[in-house]
Protein backbone atom coordinates (compact mmCIF):
# COMPACT_ATOMS: atom_id res chain seq x y z
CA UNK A 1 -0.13 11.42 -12.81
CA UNK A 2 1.83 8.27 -13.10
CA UNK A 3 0.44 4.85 -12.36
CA UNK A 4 2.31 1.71 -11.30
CA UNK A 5 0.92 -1.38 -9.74
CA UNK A 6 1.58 -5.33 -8.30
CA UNK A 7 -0.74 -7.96 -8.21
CA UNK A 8 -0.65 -11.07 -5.96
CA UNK A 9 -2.58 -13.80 -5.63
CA UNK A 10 -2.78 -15.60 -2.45
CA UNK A 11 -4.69 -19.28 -0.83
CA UNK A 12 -6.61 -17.12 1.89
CA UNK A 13 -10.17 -15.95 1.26
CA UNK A 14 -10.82 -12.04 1.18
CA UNK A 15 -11.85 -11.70 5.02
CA UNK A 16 -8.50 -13.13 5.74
CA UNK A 17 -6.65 -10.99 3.27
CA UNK A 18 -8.61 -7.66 4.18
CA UNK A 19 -8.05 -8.73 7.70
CA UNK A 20 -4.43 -8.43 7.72
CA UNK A 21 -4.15 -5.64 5.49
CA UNK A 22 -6.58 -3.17 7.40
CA UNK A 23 -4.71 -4.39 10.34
CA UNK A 24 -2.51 -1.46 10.69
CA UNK A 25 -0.59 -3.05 14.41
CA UNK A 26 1.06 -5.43 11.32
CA UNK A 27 2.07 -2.78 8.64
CA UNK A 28 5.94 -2.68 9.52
CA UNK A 29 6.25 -6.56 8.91
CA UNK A 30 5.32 -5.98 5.48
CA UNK A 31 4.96 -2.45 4.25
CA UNK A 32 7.80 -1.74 1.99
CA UNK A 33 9.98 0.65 4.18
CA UNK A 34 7.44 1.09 6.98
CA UNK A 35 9.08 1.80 10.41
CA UNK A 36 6.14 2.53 12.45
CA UNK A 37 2.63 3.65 12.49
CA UNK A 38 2.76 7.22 14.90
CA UNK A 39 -0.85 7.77 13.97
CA UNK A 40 -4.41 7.12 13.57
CA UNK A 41 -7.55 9.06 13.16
CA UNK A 42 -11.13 8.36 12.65
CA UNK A 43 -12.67 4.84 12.30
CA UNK A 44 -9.94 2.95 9.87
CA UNK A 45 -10.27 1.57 7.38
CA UNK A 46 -13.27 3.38 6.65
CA UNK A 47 -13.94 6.68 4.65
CA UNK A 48 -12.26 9.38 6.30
CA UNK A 49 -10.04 7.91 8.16
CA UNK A 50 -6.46 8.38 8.30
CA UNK A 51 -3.00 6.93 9.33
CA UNK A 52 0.18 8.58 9.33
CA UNK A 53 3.68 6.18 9.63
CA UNK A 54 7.29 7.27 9.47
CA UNK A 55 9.66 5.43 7.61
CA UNK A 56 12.71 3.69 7.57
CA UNK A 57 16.12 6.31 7.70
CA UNK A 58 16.41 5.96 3.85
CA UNK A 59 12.93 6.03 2.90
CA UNK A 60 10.22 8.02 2.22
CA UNK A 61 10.16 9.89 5.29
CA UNK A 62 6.85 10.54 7.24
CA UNK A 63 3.79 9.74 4.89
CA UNK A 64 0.37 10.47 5.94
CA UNK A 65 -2.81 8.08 3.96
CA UNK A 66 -6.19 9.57 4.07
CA UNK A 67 -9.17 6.88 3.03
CA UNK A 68 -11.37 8.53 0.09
CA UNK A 69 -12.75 5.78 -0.72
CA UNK A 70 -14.01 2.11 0.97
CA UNK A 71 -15.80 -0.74 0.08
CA UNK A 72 -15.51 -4.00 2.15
CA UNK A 73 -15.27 -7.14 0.71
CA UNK A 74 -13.61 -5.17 -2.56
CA UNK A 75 -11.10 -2.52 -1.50
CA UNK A 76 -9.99 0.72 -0.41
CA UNK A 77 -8.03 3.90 -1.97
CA UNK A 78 -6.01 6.25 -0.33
CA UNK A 79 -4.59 10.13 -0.60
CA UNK A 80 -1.05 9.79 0.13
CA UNK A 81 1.52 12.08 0.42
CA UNK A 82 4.89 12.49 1.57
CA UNK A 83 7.85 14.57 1.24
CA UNK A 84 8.33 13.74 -2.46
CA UNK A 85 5.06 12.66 -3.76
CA UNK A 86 1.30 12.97 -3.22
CA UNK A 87 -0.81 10.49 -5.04
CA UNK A 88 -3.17 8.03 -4.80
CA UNK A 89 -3.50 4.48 -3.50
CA UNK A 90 -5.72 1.58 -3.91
CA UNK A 91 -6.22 -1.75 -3.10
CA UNK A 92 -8.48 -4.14 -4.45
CA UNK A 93 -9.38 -7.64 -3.71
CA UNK A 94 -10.74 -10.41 -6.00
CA UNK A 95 -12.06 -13.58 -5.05
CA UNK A 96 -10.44 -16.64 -6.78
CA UNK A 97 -11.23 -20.58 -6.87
CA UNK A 98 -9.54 -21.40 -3.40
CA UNK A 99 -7.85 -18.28 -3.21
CA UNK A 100 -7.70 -14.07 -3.46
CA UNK A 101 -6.09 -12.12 -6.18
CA UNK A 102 -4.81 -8.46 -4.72
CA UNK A 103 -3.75 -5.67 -6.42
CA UNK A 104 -1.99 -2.86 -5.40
CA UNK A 105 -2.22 0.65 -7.28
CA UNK A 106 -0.79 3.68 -7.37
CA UNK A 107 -0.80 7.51 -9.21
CA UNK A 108 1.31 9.90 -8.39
CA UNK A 109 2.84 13.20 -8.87
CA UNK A 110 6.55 14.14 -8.07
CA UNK A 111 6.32 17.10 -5.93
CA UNK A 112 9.68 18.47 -7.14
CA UNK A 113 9.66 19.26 -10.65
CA UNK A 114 12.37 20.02 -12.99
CA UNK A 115 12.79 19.65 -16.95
CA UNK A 116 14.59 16.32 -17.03
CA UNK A 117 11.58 14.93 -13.97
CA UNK A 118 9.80 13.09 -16.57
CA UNK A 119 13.00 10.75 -17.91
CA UNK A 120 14.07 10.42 -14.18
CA UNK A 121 10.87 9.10 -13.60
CA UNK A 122 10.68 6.65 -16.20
CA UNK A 123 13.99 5.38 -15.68
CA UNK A 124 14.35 4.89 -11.49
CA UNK A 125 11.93 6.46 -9.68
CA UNK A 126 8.95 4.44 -11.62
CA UNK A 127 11.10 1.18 -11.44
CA UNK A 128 11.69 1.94 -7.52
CA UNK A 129 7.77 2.11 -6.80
CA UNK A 130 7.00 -0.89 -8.58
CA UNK A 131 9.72 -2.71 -6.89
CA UNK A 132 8.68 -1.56 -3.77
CA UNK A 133 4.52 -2.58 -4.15
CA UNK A 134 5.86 -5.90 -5.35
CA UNK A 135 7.76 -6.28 -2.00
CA UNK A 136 4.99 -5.28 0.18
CA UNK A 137 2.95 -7.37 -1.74
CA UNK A 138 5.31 -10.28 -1.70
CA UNK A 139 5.77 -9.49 2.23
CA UNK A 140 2.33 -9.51 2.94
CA UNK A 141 1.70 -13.35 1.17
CA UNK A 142 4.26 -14.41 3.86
CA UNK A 143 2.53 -12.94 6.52
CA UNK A 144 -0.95 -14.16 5.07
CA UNK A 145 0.51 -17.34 4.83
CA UNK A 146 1.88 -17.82 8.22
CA UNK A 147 -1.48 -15.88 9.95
CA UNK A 148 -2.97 -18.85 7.97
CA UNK A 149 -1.03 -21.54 9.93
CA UNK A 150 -1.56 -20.10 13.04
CA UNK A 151 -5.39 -20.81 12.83
């Protein structure tokens, strides 16, 4: 599998952080191509649970996120999949002085496969997923930040 990730760090504490990210009513304001979530099951964000989300036109498609893992206060990982890759995902969240660090992980696997998959990878679709955790996580600060001012 390949592995990419983005780290933030933010001046909220973790209840506030894990708040907003569990919260999934907020995902399309700053998931990274989210258009809406069409589907939840179980108790989220805990083990088992699942949420499904379509994206936007050019992106990713319908994705579905399956929690194998949960541990409040410290973070949650995912089975994801969608129409081109099925992976996993994890968060993690790390108190700092006046502050929490997050990071955002994921492995993957391409689903379509071809000879030249592994240079394709390295060169765009690698760059793309980065790009796009370091939006959501940039995203995600701004909404921190302004759920922050509201209280």
């Amino acid at each position: 599998m390949r592995r990419t990730s983005a780290t933030g760090s933010y001046a909220a504490s973790i209840e506030q952080a894990e708040g907003l990210w569990y919260d999934t009513e907020h995902w399309p304001a700053w998931i990274d191509g989210l258009a809406r979530v069409t589907g939840l099951e179980g108790n989220w964000p805990a083990l088992g649970a699942a949420v499904t989300w379509e994206s936007n036109p050019a992106g990713r498609g319908r994705v579905l996120e399956r929690v194998v893992g949960y541990e409040p206060g410290r973070g949650q990982t995912l089975d994801v999949e969608d129409d081109s890759i099925r992976g996993r995902q994890s968060v993690a969240f790390e108190e700092l002085d006046g502050g929490v660090k997050v990071e955002l992980t994921l492995e993957y696997e391409l689903k379509a496969r071809s000879l030249i998959t592994p240079v394709v990878d390295v060169l765009f679709i690698r760059r793309a997923m980065t790009t796009s955790l370091e939006s959501t996580l940039a995203r995600f600060g701004g909404e921190l930040a302004g759920a922050e001012a509201r209280t």
